[in-house]
PDB file of N, CA and C in Angstrom:
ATOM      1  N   UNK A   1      30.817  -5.634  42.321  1.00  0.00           N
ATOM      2  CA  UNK A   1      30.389  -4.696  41.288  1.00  0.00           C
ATOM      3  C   UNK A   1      28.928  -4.359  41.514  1.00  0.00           C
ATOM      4  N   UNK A   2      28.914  -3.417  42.118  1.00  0.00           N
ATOM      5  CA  UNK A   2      27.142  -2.812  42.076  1.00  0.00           C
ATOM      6  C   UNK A   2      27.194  -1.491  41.635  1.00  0.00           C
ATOM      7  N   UNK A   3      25.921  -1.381  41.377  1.00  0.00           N
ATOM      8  CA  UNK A   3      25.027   0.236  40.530  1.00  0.00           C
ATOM      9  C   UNK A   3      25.753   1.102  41.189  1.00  0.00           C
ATOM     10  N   UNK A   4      25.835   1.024  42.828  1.00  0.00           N
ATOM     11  CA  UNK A   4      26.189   2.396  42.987  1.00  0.00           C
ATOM     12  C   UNK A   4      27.808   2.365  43.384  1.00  0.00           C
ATOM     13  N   UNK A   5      28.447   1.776  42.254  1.00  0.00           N
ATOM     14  CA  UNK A   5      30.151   1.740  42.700  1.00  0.00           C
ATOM     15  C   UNK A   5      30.529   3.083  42.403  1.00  0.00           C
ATOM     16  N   UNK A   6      31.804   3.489  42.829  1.00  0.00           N
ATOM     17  CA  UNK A   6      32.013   5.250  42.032  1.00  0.00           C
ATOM     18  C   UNK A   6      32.367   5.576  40.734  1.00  0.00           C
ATOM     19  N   UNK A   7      32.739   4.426  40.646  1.00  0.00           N
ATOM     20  CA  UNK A   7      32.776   4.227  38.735  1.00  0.00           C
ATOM     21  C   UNK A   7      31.716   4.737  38.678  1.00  0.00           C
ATOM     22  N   UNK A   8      30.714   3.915  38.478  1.00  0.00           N
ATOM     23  CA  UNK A   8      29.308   4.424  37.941  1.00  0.00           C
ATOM     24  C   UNK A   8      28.923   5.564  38.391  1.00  0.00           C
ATOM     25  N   UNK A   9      28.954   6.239  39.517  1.00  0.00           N
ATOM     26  CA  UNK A   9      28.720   7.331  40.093  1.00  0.00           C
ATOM     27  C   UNK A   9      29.214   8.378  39.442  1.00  0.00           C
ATOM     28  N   UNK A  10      30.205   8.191  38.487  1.00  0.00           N
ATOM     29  CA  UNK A  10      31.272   9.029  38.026  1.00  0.00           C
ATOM     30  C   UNK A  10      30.672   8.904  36.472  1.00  0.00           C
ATOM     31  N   UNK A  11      30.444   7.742  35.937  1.00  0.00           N
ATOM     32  CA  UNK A  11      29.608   7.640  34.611  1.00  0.00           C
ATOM     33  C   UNK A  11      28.576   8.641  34.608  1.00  0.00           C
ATOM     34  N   UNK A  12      27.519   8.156  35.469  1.00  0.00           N
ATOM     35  CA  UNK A  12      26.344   8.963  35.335  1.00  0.00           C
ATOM     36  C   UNK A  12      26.442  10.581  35.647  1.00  0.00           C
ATOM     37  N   UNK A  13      27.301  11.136  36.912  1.00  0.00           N
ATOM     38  CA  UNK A  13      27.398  12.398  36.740  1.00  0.00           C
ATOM     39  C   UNK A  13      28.498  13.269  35.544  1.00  0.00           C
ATOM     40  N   UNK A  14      28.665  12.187  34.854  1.00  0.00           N
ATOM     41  CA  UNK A  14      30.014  12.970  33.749  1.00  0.00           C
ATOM     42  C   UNK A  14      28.914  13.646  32.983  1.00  0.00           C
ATOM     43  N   UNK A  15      29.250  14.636  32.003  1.00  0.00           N
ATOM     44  CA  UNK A  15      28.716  15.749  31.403  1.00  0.00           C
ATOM     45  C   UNK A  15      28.472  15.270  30.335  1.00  0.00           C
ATOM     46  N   UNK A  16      27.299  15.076  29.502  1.00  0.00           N
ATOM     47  CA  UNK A  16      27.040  14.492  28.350  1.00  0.00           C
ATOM     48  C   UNK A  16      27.470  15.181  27.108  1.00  0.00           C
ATOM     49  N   UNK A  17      27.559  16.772  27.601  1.00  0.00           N
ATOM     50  CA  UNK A  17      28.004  17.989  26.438  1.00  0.00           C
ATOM     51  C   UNK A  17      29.863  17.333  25.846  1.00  0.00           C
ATOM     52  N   UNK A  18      30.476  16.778  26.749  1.00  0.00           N
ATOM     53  CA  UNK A  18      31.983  16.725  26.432  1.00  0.00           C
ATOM     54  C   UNK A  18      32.058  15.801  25.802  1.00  0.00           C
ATOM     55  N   UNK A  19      33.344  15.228  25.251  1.00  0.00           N
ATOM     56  CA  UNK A  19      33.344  14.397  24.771  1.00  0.00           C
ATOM     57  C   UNK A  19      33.785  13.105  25.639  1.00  0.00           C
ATOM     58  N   UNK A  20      33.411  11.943  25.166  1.00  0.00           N
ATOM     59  CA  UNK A  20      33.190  10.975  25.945  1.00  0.00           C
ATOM     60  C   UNK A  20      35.113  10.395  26.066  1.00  0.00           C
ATOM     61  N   UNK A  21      35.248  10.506  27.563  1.00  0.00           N
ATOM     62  CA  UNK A  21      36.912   9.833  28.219  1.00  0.00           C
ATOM     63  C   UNK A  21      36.272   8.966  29.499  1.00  0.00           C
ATOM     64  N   UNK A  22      36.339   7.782  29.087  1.00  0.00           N
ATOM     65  CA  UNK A  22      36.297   6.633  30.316  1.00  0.00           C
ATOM     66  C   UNK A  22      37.810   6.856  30.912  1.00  0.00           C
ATOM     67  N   UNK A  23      37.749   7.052  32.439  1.00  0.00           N
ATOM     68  CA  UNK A  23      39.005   7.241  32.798  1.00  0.00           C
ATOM     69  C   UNK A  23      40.013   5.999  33.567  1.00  0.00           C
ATOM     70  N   UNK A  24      39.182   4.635  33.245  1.00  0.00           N
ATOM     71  CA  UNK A  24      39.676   3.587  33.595  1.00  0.00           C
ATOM     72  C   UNK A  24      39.878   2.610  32.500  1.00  0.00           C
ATOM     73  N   UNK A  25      40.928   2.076  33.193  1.00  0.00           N
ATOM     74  CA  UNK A  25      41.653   0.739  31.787  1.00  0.00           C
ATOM     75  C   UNK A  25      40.403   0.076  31.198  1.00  0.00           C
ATOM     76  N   UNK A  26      40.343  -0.568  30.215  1.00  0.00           N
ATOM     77  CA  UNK A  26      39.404  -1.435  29.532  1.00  0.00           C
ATOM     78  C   UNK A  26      38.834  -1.848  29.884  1.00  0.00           C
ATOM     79  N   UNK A  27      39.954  -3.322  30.290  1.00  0.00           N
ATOM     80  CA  UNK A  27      39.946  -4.711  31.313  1.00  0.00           C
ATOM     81  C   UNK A  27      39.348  -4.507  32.629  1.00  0.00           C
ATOM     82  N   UNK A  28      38.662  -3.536  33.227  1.00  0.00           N
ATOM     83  CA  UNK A  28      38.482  -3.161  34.700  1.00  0.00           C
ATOM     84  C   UNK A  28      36.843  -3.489  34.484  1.00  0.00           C
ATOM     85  N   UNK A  29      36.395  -3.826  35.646  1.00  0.00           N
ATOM     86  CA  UNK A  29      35.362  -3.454  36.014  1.00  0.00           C
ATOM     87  C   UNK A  29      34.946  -2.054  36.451  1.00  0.00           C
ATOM     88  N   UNK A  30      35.652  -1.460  36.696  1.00  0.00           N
ATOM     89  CA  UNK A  30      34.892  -0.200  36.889  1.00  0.00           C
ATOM     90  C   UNK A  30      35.190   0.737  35.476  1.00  0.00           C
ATOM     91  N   UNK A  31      35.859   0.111  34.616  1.00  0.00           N
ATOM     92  CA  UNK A  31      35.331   0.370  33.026  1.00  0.00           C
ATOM     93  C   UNK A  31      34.109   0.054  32.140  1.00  0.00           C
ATOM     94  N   UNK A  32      33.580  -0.660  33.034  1.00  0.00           N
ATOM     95  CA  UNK A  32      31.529  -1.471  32.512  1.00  0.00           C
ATOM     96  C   UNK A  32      31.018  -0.568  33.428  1.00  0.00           C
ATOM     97  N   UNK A  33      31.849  -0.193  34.691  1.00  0.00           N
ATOM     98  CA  UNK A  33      30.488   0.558  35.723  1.00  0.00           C
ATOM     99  C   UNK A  33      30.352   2.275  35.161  1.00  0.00           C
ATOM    100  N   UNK A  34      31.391   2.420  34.683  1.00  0.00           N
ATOM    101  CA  UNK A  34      31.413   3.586  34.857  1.00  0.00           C
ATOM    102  C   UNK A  34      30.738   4.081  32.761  1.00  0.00           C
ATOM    103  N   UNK A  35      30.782   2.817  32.024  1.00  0.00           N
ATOM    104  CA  UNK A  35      29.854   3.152  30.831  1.00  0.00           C
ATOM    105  C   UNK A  35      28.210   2.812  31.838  1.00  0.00           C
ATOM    106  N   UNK A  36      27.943   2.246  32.151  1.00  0.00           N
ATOM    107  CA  UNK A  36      27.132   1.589  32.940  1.00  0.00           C
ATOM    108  C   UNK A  36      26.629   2.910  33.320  1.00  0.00           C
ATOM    109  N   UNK A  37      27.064   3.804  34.083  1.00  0.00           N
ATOM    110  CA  UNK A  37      26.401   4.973  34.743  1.00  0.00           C
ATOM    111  C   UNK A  37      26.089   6.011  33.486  1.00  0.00           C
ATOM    112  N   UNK A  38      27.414   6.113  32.679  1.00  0.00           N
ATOM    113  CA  UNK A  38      26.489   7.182  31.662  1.00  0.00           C
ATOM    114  C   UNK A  38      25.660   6.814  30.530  1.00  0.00           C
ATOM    115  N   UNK A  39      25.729   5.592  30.245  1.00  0.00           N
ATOM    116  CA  UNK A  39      24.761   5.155  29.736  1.00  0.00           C
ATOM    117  C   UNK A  39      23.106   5.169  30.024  1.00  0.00           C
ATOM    118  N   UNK A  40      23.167   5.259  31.314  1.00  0.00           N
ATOM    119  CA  UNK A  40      21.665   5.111  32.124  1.00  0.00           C
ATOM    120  C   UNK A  40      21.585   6.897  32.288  1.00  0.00           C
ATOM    121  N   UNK A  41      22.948   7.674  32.624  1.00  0.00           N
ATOM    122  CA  UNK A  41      22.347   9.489  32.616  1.00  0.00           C
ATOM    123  C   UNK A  41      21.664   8.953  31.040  1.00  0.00           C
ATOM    124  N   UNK A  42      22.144   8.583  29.956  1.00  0.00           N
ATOM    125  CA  UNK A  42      21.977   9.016  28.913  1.00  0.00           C
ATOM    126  C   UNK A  42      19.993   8.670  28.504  1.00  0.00           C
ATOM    127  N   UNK A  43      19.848   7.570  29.063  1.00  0.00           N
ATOM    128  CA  UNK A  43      18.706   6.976  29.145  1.00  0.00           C
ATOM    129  C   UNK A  43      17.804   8.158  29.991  1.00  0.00           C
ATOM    130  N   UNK A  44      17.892   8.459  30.462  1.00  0.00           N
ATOM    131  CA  UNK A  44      17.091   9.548  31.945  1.00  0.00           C
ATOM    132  C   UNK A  44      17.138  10.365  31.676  1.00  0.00           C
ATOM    133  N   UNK A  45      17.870  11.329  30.808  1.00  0.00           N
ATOM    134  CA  UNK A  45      18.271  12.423  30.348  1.00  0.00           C
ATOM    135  C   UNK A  45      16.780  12.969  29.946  1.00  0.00           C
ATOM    136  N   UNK A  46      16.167  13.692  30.496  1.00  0.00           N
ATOM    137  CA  UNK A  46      14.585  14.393  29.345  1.00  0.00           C
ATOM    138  C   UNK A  46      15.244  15.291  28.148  1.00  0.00           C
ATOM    139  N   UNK A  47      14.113  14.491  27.604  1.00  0.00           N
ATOM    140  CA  UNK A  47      14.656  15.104  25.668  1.00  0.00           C
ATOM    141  C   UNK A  47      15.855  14.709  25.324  1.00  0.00           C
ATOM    142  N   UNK A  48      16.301  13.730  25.529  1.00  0.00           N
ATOM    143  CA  UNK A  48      17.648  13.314  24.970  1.00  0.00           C
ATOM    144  C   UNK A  48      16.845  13.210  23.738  1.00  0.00           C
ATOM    145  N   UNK A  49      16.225  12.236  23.773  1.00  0.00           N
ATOM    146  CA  UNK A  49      15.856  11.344  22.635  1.00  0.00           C
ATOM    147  C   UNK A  49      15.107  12.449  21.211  1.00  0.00           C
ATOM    148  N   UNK A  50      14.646  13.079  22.308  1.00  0.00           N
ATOM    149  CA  UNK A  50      13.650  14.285  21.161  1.00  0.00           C
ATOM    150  C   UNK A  50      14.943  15.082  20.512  1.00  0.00           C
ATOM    151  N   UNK A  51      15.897  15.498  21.275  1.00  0.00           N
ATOM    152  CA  UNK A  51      16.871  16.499  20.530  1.00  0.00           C
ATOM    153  C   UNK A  51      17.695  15.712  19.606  1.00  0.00           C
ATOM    154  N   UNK A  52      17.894  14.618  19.392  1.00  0.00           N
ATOM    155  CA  UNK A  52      18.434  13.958  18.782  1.00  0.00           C
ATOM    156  C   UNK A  52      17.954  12.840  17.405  1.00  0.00           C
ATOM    157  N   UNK A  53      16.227  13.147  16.713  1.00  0.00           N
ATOM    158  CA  UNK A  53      15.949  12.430  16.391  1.00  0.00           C
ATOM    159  C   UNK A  53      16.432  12.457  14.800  1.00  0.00           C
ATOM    160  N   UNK A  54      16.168  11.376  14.133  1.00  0.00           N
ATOM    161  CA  UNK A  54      16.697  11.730  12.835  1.00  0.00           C
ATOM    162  C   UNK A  54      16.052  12.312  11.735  1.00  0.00           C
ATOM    163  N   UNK A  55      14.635  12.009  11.850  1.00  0.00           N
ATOM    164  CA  UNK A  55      14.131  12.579  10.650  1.00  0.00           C
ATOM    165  C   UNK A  55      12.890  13.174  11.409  1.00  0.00           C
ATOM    166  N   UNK A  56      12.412  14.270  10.923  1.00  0.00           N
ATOM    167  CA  UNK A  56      10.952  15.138  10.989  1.00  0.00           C
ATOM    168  C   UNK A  56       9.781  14.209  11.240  1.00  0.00           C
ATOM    169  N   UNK A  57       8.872  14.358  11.720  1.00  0.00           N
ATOM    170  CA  UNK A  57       7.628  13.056  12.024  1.00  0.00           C
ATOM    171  C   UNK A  57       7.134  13.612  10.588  1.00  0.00           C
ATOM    172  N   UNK A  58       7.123  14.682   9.823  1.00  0.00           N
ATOM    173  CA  UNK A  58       6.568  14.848   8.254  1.00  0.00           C
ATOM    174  C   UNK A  58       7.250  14.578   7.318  1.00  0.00           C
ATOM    175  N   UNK A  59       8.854  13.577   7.443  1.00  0.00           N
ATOM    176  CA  UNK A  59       9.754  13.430   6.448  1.00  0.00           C
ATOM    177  C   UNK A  59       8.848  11.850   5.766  1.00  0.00           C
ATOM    178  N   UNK A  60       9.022  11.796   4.778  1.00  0.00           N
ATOM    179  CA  UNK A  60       8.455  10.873   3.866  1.00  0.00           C
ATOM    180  C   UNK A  60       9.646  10.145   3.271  1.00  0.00           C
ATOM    181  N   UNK A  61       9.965   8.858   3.377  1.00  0.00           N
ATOM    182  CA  UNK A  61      10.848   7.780   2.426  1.00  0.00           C
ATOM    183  C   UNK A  61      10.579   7.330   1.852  1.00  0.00           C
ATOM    184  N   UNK A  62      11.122   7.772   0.432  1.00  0.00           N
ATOM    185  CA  UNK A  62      10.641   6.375  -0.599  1.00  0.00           C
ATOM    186  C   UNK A  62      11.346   5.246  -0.560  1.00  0.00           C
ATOM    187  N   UNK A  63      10.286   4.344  -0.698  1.00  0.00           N
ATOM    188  CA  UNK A  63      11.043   3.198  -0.428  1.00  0.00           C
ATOM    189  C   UNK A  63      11.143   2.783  -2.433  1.00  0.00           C
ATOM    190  N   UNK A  64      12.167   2.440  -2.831  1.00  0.00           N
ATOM    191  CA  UNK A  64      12.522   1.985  -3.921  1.00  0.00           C
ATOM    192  C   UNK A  64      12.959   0.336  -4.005  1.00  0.00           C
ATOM    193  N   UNK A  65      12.487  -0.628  -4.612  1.00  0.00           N
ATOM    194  CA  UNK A  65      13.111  -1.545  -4.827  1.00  0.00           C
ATOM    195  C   UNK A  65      14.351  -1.735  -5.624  1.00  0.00           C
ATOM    196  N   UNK A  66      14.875  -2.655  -5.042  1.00  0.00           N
ATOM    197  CA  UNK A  66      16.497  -2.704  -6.132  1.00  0.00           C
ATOM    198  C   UNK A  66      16.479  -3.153  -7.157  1.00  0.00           C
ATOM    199  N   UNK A  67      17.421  -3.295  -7.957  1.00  0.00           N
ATOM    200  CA  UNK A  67      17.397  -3.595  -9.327  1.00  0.00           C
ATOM    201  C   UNK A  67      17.534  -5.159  -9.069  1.00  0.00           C
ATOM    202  N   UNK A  68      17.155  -5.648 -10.335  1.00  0.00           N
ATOM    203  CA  UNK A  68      17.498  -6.987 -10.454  1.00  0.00           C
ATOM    204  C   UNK A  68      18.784  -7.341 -10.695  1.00  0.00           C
ATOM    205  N   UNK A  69      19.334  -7.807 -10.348  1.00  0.00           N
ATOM    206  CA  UNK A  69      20.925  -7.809 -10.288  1.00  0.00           C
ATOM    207  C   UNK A  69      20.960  -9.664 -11.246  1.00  0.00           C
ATOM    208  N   UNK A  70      21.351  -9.315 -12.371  1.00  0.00           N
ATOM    209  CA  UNK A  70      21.600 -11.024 -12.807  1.00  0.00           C
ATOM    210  C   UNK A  70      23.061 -11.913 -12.364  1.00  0.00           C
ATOM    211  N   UNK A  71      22.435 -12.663 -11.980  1.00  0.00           N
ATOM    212  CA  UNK A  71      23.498 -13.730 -11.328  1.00  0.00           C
ATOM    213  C   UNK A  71      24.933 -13.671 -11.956  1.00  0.00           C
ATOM    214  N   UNK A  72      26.109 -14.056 -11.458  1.00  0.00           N
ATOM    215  CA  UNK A  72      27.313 -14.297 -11.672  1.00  0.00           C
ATOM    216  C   UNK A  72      27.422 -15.421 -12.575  1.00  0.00           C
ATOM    217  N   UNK A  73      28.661 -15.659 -13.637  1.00  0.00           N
ATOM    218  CA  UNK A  73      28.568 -16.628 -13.891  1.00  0.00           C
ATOM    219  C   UNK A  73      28.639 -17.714 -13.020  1.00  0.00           C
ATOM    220  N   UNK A  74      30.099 -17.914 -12.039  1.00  0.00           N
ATOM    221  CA  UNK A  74      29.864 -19.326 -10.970  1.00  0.00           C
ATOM    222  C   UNK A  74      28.265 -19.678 -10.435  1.00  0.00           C
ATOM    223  N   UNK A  75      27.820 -18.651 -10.250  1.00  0.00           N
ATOM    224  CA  UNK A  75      26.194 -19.109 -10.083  1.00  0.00           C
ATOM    225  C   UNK A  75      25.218 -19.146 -10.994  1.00  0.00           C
ATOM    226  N   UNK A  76      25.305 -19.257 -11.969  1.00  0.00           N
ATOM    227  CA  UNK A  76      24.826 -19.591 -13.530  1.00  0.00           C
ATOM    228  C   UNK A  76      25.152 -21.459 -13.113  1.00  0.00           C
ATOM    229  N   UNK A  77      26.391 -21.257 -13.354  1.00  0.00           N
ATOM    230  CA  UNK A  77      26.896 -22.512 -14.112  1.00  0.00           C
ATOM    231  C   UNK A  77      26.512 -24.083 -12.370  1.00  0.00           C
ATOM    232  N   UNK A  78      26.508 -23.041 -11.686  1.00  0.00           N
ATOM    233  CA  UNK A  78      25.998 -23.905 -10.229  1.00  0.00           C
ATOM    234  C   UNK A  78      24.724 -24.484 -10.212  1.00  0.00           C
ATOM    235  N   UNK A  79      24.174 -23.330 -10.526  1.00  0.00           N
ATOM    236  CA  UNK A  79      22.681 -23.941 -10.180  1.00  0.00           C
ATOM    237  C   UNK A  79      22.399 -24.006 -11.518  1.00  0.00           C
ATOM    238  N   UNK A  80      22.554 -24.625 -12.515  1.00  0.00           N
ATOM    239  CA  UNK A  80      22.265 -25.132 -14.006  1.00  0.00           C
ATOM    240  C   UNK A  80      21.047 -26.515 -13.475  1.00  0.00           C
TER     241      UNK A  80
END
């Protein structure tokens, strides 16, 4: 099993636009090589990462704390 098996060769040149079909059984090794290759196009890809980000660098979260949630009874009567 190495980087440049055709599995992987076949990972990395598959088309990132389609939808994703590994064309080998599970159980195979050239089912790891060949995520293995498009995983790494996917990594190398320029602007993958930029076209895909989730929020605006000017989006603002509030962060809210949760409510106080009062204990159950079994944990009432536990830790008494």
């Amino acid at each position: 099993m190495s980087a440049t098996s055709k599995a992987f060769e076949e990972g990395f040149n598959s088309c990132l636009n389609t939808p994703y079909r590994n064309p080998y059984p599970e159980d195979s090794n050239e089912f790891n090589d060949y995520e293995r290759g498009r995983t790494q196009k996917l990594k190398r890809s320029s602007g993958y990462l930029s076209e895909h980000d989730f929020l605006p660098d000017n989006f603002f979260v509030e962060r809210r704390p949760k409510p106080q949630e009062t204990p159950n009874r079994y944990a009432k009567a536990k830790y008494k």
